[in-house]
PDB file of N, CA and C in Angstrom:
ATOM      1  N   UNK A   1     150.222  90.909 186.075  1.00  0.00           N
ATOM      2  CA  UNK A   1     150.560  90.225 184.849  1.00  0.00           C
ATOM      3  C   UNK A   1     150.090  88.782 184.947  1.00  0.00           C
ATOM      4  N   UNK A   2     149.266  88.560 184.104  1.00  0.00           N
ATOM      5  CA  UNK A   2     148.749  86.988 183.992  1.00  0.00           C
ATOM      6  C   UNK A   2     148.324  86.968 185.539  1.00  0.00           C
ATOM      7  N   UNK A   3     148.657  85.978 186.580  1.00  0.00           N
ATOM      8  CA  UNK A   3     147.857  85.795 187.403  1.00  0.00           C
ATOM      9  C   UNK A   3     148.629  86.336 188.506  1.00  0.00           C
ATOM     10  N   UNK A   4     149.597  86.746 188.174  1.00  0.00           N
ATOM     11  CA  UNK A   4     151.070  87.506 189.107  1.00  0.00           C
ATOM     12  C   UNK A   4     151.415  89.052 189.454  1.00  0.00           C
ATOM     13  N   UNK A   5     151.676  89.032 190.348  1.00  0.00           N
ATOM     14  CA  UNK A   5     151.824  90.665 191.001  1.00  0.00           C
ATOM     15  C   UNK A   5     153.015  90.611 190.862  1.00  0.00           C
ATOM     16  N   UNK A   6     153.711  91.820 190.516  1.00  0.00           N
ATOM     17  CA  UNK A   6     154.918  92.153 190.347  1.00  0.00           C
ATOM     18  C   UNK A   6     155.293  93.398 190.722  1.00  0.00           C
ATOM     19  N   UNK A   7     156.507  93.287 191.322  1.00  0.00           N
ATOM     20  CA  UNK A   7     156.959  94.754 191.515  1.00  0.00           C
ATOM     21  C   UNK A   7     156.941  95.966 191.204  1.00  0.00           C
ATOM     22  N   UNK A   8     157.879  96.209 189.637  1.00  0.00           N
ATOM     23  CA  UNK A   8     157.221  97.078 189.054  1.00  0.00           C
ATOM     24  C   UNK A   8     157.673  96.974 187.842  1.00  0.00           C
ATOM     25  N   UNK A   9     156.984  97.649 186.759  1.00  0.00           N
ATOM     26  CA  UNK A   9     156.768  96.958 185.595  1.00  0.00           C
ATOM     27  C   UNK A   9     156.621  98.509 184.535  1.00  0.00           C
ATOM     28  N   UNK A  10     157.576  98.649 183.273  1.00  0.00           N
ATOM     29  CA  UNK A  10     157.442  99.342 182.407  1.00  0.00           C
ATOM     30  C   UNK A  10     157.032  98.249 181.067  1.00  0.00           C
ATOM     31  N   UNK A  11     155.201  98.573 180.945  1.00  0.00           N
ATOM     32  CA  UNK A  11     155.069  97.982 179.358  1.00  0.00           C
ATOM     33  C   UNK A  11     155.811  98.883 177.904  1.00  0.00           C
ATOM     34  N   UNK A  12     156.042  99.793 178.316  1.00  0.00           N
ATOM     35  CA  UNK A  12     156.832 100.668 176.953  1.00  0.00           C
ATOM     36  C   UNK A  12     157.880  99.394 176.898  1.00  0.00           C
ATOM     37  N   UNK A  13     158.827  99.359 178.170  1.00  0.00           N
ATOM     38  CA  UNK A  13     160.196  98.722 177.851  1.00  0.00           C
ATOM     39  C   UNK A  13     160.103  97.014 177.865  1.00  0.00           C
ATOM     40  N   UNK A  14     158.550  96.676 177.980  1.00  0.00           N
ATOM     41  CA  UNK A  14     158.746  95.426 178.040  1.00  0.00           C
ATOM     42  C   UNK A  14     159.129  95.028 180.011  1.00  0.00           C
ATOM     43  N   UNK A  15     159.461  95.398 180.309  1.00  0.00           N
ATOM     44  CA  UNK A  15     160.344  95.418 181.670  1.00  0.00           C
ATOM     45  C   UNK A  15     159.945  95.063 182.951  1.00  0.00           C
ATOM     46  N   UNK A  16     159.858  94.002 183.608  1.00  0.00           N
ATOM     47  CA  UNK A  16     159.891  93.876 185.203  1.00  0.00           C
ATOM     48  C   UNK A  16     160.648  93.420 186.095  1.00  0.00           C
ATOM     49  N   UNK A  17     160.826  94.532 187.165  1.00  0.00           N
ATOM     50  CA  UNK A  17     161.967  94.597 188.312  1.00  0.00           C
ATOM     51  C   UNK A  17     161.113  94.262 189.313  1.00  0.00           C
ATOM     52  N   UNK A  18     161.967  93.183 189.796  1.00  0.00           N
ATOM     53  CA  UNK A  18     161.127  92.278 191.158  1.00  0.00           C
ATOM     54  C   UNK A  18     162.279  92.963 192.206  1.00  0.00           C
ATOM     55  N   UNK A  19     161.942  92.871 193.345  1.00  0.00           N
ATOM     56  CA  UNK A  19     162.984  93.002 194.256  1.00  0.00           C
ATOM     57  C   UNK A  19     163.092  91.982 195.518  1.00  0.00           C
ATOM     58  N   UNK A  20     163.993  91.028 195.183  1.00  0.00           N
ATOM     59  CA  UNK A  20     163.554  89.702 196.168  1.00  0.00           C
ATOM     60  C   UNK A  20     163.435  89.906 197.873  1.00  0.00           C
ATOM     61  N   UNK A  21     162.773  89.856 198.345  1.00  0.00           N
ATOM     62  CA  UNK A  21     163.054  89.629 199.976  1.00  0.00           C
ATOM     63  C   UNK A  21     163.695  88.262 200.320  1.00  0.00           C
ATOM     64  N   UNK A  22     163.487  88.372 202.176  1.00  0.00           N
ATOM     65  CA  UNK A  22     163.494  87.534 202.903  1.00  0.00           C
ATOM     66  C   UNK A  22     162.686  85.953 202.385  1.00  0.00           C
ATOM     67  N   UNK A  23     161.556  86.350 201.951  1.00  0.00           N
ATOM     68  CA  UNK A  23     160.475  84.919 201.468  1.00  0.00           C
ATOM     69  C   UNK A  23     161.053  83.961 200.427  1.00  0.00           C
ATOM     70  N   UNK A  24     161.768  84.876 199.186  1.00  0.00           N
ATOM     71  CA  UNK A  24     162.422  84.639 198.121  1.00  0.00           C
ATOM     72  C   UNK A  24     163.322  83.279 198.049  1.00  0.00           C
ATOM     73  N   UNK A  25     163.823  83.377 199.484  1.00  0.00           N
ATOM     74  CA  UNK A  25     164.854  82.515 200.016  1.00  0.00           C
ATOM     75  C   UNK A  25     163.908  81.114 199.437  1.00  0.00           C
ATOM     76  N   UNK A  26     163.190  80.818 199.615  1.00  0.00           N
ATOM     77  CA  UNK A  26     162.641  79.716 199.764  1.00  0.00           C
ATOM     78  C   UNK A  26     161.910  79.271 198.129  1.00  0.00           C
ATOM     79  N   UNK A  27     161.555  80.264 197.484  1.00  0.00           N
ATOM     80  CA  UNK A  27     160.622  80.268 196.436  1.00  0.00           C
ATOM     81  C   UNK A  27     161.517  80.167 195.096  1.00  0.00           C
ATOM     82  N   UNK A  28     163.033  79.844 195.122  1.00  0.00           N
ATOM     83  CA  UNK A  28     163.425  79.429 193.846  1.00  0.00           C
ATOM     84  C   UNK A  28     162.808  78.832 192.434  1.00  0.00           C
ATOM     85  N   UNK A  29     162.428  77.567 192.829  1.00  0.00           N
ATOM     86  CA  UNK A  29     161.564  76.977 191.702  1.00  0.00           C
ATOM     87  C   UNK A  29     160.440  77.812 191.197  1.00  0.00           C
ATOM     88  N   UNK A  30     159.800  78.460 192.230  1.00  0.00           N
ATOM     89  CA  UNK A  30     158.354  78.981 192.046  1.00  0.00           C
ATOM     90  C   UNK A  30     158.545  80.516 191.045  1.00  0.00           C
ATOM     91  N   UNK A  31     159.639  80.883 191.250  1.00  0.00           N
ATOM     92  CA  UNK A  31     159.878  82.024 190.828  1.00  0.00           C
ATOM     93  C   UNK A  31     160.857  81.732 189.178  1.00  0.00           C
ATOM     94  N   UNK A  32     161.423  80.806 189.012  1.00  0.00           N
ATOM     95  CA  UNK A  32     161.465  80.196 187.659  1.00  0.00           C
ATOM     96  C   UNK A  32     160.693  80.117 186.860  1.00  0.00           C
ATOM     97  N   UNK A  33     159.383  79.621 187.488  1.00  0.00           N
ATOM     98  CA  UNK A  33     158.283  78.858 186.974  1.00  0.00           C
ATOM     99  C   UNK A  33     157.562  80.269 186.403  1.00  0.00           C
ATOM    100  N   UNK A  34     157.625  81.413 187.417  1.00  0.00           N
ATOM    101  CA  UNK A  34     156.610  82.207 187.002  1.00  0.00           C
ATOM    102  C   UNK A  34     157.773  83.218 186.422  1.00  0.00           C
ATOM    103  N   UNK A  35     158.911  83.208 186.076  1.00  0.00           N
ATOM    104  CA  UNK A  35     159.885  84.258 185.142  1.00  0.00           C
ATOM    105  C   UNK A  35     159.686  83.674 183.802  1.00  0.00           C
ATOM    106  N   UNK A  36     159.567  82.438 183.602  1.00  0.00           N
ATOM    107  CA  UNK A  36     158.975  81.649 182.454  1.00  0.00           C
ATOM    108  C   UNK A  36     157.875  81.845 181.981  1.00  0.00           C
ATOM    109  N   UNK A  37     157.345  82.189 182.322  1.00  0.00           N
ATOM    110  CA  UNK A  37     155.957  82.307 181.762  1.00  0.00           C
ATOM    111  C   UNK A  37     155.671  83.799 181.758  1.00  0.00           C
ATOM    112  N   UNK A  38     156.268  84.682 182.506  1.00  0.00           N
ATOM    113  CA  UNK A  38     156.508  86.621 181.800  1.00  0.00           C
ATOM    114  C   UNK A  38     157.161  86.524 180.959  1.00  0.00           C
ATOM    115  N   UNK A  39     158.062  85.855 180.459  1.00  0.00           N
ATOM    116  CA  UNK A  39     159.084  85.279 179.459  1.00  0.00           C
ATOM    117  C   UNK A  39     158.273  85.310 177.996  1.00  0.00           C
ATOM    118  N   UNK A  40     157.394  84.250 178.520  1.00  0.00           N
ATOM    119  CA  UNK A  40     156.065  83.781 176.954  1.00  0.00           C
ATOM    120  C   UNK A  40     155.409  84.897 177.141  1.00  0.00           C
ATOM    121  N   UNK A  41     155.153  86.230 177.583  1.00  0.00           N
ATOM    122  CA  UNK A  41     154.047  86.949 177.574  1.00  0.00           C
ATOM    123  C   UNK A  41     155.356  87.860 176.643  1.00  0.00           C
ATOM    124  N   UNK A  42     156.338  87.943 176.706  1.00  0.00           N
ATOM    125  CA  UNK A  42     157.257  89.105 176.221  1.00  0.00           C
ATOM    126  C   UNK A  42     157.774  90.094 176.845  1.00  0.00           C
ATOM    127  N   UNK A  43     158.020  89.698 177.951  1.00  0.00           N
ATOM    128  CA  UNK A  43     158.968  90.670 179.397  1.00  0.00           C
ATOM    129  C   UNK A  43     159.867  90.169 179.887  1.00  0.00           C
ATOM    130  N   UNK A  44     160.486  90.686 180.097  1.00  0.00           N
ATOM    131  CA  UNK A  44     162.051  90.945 180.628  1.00  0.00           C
ATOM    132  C   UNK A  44     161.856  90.887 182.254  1.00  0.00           C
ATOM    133  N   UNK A  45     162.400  89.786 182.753  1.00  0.00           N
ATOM    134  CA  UNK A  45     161.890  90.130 184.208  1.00  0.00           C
ATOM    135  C   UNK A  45     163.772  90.260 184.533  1.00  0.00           C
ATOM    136  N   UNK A  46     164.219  91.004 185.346  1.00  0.00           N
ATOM    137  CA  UNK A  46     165.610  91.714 186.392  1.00  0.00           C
ATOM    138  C   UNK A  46     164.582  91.295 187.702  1.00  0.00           C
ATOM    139  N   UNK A  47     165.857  90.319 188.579  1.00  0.00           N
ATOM    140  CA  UNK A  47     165.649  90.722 189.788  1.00  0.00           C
ATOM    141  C   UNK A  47     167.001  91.118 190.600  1.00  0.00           C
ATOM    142  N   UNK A  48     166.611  91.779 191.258  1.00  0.00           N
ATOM    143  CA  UNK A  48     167.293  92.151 192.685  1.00  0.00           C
ATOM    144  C   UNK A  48     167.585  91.448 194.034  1.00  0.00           C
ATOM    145  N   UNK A  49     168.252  91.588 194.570  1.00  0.00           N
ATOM    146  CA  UNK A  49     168.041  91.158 196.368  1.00  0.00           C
ATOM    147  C   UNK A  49     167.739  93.116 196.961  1.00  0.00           C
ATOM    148  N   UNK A  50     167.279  92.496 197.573  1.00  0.00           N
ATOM    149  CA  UNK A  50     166.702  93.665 198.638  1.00  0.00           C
ATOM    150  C   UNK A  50     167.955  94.311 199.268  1.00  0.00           C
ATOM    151  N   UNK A  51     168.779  93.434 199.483  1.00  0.00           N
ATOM    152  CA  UNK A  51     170.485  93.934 200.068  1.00  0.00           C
ATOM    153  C   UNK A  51     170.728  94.904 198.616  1.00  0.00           C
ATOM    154  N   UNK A  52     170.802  94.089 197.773  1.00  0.00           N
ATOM    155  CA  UNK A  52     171.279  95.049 197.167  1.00  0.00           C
ATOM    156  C   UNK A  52     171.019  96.305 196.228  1.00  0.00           C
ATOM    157  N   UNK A  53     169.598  96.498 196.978  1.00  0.00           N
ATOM    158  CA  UNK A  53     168.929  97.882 196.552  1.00  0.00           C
ATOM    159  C   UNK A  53     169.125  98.626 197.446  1.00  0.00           C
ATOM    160  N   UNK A  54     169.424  98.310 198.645  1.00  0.00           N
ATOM    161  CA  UNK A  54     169.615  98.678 199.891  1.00  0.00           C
ATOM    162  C   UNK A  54     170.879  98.797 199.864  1.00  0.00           C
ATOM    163  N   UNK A  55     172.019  98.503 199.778  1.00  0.00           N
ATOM    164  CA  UNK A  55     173.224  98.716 199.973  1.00  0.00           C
ATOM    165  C   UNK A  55     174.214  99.008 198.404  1.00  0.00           C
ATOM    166  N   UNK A  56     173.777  98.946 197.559  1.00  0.00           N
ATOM    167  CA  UNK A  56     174.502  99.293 196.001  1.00  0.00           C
ATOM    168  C   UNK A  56     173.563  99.541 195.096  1.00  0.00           C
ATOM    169  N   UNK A  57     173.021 100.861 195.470  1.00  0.00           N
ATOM    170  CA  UNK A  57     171.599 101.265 194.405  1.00  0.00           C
ATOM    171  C   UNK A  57     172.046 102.030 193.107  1.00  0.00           C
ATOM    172  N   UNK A  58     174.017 102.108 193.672  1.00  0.00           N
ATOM    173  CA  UNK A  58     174.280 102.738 191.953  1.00  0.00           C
ATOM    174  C   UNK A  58     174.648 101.780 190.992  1.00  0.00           C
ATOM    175  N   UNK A  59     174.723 100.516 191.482  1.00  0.00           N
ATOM    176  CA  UNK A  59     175.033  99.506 190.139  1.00  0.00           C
ATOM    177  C   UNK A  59     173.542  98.811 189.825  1.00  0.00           C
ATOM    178  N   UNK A  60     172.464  99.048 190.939  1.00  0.00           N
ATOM    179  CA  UNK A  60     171.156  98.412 190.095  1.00  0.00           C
ATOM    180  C   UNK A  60     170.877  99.496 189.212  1.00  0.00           C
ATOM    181  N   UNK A  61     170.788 100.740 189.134  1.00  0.00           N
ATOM    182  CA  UNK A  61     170.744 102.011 188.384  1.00  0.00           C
ATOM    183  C   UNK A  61     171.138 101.365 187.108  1.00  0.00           C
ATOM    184  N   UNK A  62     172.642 101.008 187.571  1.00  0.00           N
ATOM    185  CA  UNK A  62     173.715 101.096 185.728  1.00  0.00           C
ATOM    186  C   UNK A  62     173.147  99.695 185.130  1.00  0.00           C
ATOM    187  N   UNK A  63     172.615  98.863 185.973  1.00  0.00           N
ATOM    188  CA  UNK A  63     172.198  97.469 185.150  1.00  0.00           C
ATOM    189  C   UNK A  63     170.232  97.718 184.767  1.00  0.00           C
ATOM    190  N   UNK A  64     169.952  98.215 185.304  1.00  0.00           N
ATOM    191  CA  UNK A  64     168.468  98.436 184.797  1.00  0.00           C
ATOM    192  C   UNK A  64     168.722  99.825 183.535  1.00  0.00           C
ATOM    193  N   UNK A  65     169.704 101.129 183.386  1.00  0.00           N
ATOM    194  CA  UNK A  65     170.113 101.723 182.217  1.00  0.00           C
ATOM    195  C   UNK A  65     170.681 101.051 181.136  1.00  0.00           C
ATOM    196  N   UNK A  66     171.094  99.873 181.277  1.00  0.00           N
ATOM    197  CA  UNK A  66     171.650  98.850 180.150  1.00  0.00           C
ATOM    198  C   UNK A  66     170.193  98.651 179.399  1.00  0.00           C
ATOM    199  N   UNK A  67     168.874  98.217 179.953  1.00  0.00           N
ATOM    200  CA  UNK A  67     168.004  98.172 179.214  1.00  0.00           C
ATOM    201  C   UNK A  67     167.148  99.055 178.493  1.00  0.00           C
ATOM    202  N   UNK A  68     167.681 100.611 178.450  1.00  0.00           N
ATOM    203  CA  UNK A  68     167.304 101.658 177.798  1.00  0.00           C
ATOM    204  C   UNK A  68     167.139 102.072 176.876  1.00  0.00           C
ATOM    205  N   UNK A  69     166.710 102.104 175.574  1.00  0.00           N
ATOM    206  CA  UNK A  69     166.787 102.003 174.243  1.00  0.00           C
ATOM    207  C   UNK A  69     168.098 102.895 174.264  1.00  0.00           C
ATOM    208  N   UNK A  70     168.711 102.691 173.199  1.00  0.00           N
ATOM    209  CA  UNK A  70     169.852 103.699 172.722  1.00  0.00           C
ATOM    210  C   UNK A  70     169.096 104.818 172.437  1.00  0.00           C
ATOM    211  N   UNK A  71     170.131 105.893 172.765  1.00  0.00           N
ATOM    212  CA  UNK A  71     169.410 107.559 172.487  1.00  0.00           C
ATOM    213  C   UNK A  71     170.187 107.978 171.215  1.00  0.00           C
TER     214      UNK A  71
END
């Protein structure tokens, strides 16, 4: 996307799920900077910690199904 790699990404839903690591720690600003600007393109960026895809993968489930169109 634009000049950025991203995790993974549904264009139907608009949608990108980053999943932060270890590096993340450090890249606050940088990762503002570039959620802002998927922002102006018209995406939805969700992130994660890696803990907690790793250790509570049924509440990232129920918070990434919140963005599901209604059926």
């Amino acid at each position: 996307m634009d000049d950025y790699i991203v995790d993974f990404i549904s264009r139907k839903l608009k949608l990108i799920i980053e999943v932060d690591g270890y590096s993340h720690r450090f890249k606050h600003e940088e990762d503002k900077i570039r959620d802002k600007i998927l922002k102006k393109l018209g995406y939805i960026v969700v992130r994660f910690s890696e803990k907690e895809v790793r250790n509570d993968l049924d509440n990232v489930i129920r918070v990434l199904e919140s963005y599901l169109p209604n059926k």
